[in-house]
N, C-alpha and C. Protein backbone atom coordinates (compact mmCIF):
# COMPACT_ATOMS: atom_id res chain seq x y z
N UNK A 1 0.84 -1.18 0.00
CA UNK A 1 0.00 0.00 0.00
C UNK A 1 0.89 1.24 0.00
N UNK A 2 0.53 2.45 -0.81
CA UNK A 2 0.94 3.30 -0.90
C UNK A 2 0.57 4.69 -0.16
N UNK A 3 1.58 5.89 0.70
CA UNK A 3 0.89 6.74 1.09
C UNK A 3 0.42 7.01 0.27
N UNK A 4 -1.48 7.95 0.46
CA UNK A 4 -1.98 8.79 -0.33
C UNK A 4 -3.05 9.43 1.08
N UNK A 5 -3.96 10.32 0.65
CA UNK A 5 -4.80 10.78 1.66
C UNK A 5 -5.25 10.21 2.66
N UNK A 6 -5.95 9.78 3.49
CA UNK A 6 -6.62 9.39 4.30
C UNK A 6 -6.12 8.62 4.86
N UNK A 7 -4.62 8.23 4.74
CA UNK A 7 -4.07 6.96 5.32
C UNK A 7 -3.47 7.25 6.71
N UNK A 8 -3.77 6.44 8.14
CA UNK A 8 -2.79 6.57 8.74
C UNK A 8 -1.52 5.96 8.74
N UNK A 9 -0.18 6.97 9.05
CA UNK A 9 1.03 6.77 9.07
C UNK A 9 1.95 7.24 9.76
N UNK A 10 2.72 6.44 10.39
CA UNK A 10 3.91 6.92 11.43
C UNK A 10 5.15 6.87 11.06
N UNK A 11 5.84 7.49 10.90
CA UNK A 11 6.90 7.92 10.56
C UNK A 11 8.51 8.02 11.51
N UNK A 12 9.55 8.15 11.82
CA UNK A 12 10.62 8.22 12.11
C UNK A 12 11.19 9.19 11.13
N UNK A 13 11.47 10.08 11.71
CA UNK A 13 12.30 11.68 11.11
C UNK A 13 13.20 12.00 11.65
N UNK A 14 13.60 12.79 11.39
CA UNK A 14 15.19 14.13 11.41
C UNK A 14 15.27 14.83 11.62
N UNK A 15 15.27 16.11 11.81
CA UNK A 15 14.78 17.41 11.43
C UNK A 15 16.45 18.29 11.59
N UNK A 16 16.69 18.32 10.21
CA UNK A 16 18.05 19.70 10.32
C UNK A 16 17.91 20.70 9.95
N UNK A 17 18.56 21.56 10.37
CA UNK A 17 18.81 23.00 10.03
C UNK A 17 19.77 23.32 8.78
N UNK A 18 19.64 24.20 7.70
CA UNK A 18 20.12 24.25 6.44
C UNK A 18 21.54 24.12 6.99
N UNK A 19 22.33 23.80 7.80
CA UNK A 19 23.97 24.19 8.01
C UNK A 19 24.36 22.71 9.18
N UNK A 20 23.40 21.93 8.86
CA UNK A 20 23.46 20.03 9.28
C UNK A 20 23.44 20.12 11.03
N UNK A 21 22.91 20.77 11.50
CA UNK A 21 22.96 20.78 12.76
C UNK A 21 21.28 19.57 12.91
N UNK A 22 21.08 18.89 13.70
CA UNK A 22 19.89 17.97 14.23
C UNK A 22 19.16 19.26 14.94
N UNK A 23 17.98 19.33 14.90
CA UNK A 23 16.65 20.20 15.33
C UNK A 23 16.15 19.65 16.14
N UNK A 24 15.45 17.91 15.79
CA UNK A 24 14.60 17.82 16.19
C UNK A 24 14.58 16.06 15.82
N UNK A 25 14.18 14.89 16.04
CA UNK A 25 14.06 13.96 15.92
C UNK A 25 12.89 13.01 16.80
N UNK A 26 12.20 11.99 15.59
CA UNK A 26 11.59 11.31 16.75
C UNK A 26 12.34 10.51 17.31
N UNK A 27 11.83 10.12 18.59
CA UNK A 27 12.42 9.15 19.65
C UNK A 27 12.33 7.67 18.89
N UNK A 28 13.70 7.14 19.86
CA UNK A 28 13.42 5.28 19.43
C UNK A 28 12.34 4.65 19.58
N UNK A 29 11.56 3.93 18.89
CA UNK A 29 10.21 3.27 19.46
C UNK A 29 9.54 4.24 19.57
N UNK A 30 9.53 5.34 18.90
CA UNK A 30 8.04 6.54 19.13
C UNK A 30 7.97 7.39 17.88
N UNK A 31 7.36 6.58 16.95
CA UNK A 31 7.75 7.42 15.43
C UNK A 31 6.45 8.46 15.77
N UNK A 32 6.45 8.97 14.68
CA UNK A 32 5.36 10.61 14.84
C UNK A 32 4.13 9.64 13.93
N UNK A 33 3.14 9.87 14.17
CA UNK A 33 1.96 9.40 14.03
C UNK A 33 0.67 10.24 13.40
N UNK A 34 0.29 10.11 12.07
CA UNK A 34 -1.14 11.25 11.77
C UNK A 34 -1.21 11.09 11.03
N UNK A 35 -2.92 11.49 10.28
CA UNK A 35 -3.53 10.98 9.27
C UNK A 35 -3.37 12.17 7.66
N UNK A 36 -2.69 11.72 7.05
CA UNK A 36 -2.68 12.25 5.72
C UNK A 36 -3.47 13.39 5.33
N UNK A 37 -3.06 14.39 4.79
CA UNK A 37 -3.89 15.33 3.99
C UNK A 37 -5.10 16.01 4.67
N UNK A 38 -4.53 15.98 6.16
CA UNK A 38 -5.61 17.06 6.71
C UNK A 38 -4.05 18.06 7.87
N UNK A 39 -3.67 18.29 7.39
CA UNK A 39 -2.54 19.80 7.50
C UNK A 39 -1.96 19.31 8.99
N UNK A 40 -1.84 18.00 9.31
CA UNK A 40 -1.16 18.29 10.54
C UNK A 40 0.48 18.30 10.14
N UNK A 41 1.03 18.20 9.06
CA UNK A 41 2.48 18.23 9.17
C UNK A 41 2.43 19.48 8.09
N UNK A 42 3.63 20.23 7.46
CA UNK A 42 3.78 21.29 6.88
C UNK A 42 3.38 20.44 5.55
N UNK A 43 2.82 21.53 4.33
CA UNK A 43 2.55 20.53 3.13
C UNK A 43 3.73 19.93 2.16
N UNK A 44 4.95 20.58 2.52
CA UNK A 44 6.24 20.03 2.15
C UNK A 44 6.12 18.42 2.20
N UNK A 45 5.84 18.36 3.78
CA UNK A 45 6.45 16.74 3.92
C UNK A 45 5.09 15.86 3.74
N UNK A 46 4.34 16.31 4.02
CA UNK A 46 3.02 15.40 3.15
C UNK A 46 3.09 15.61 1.80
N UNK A 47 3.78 16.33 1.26
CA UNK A 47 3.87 15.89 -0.52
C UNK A 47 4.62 14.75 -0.72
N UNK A 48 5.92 15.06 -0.21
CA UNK A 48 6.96 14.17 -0.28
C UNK A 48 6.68 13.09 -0.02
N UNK A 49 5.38 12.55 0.76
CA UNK A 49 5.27 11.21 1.56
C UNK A 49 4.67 10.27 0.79
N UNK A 50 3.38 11.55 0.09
CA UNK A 50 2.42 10.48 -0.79
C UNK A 50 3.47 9.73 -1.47
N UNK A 51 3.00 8.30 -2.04
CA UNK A 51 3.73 7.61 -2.96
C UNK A 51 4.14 6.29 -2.62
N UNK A 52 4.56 6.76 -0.97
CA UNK A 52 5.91 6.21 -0.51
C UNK A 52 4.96 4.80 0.06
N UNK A 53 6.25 3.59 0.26
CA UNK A 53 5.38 2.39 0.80
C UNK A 53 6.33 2.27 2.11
N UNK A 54 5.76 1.12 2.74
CA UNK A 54 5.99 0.92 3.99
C UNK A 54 7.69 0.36 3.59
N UNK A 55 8.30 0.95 4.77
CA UNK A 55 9.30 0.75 4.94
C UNK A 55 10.67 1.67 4.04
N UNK A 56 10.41 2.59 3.33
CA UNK A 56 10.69 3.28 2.66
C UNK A 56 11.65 4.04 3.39
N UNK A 57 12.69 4.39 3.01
CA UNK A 57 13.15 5.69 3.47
C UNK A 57 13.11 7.32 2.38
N UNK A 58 13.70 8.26 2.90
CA UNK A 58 13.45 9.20 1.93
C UNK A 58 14.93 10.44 2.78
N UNK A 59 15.23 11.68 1.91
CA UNK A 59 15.59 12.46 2.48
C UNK A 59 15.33 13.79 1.24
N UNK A 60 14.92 14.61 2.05
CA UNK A 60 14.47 15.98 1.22
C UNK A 60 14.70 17.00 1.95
N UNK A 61 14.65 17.77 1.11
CA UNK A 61 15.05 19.50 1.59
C UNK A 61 13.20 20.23 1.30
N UNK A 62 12.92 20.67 2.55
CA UNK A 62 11.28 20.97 2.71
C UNK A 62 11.86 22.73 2.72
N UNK A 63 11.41 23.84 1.48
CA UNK A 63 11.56 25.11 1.50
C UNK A 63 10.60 25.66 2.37
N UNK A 64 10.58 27.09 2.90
CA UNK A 64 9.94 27.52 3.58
C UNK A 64 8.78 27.64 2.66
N UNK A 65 8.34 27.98 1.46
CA UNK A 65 7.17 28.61 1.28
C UNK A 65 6.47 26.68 1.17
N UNK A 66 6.96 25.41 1.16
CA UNK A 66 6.22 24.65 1.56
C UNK A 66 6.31 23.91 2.97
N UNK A 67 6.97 24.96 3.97
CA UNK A 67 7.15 24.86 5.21
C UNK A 67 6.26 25.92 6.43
N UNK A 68 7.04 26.49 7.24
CA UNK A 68 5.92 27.45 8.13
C UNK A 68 6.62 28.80 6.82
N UNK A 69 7.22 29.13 6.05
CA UNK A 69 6.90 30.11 5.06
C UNK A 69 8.16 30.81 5.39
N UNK A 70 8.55 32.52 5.37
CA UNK A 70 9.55 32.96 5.12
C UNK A 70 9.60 33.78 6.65
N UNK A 71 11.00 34.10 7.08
CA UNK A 71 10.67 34.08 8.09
C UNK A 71 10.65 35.98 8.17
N UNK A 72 9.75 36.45 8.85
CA UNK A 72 9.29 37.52 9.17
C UNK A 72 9.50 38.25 10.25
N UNK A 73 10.75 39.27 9.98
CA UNK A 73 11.49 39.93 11.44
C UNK A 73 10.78 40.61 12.33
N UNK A 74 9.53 41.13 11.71
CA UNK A 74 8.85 41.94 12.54
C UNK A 74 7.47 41.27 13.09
N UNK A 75 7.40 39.55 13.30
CA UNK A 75 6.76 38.73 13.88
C UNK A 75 7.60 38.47 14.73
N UNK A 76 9.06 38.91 15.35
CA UNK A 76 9.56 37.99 16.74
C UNK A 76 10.10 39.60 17.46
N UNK A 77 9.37 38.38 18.41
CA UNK A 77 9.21 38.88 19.79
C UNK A 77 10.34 38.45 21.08
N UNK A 78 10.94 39.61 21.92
CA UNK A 78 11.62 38.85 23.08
C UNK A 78 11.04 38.58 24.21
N UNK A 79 10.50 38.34 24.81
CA UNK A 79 9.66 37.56 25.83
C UNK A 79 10.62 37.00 27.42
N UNK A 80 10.27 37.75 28.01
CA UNK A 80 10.89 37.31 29.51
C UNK A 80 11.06 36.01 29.89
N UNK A 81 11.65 35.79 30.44
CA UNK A 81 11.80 34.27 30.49
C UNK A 81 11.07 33.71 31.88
N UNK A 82 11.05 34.92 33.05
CA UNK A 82 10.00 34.79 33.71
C UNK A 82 8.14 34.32 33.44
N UNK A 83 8.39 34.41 32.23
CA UNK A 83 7.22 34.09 31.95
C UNK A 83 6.65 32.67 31.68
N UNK A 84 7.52 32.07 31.67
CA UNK A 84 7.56 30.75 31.77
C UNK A 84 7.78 30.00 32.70
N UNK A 85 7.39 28.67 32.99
CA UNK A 85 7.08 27.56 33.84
C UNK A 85 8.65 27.61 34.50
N UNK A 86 8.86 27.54 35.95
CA UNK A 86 10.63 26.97 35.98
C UNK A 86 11.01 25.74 35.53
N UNK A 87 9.97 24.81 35.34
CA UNK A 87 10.21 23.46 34.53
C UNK A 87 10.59 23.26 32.73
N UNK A 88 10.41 24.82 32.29
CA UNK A 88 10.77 24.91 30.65
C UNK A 88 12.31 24.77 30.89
N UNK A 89 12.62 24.25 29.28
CA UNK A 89 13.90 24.46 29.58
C UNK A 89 13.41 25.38 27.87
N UNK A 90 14.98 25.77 27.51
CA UNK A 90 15.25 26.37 26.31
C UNK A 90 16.61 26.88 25.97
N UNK A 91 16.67 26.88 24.46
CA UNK A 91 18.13 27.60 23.84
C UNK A 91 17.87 29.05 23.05
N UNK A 92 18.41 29.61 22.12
CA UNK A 92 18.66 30.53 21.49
C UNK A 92 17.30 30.25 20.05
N UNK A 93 16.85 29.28 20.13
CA UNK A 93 16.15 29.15 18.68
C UNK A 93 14.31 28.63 19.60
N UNK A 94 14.34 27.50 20.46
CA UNK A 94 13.25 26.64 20.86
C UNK A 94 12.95 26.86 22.29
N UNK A 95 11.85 26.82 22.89
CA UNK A 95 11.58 26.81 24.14
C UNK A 95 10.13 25.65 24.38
N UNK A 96 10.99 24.58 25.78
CA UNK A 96 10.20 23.16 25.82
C UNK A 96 9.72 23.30 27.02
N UNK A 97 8.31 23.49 26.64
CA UNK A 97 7.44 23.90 27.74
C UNK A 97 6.88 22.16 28.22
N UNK A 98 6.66 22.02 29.33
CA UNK A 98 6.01 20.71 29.59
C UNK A 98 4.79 20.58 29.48
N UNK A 99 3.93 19.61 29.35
CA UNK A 99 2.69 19.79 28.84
C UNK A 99 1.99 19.71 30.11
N UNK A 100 0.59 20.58 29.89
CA UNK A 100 -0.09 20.91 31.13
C UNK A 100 -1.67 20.06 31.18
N UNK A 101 -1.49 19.23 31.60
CA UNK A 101 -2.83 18.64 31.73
C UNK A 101 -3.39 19.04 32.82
N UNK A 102 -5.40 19.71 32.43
CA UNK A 102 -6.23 19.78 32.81
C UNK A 102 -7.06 18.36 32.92
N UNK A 103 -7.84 18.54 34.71
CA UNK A 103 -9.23 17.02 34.66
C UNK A 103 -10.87 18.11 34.49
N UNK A 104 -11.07 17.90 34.00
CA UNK A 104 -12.50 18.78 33.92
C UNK A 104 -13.32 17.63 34.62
């Protein structure tokens, strides 16, 4: 079977920065998980995917305008760091907030 829309699929990724530095990766035994062609990944890498069969590997270069887009100086913001949980951690690019579960 081939990716195409509606399929679920989990994946094992990479994620570098144009200058080979690692970003971001899934964990061992915890590939990333979601259903085709409804926008949960950038449309870069759901293009790239359709096609592909199980067990496949791939490696591509995802551009911004089929990524989060170009990046826009007068969208960033510096932000106190007080403002965050003392349990975040963060660097110069990412900040890893822990996730906050509500019980209603």
């Amino acid at each position: 079977m081939k990716v195409q829309n509606d399929c679920y699929v989990s994946i094992n990724y990479r994620l570098h920065s144009d200058a080979g530095e690692l970003i971001d990766e899934s964990e061992d035994g915890q590939p990333f998980s979601f259903v085709v062609g409804y926008g949960q990944l950038v449309p870069g890498v759901e293009q790239r995917i359709c096609g592909m069969g199980v067990g496949e590997r791939a490696e591509f270069v995802v551009g911004p305008e089929d990524g989060y887009g170009p990046v826009r100086e007068e969208l960033i913001r510096d932000i106190l760091e007080s403002l965050f949980p003392k349990t975040s951690t963060y660097n110069q690019e990412c900040i890893f907030v822990p996730a906050v579960h509500t019980v209603l």
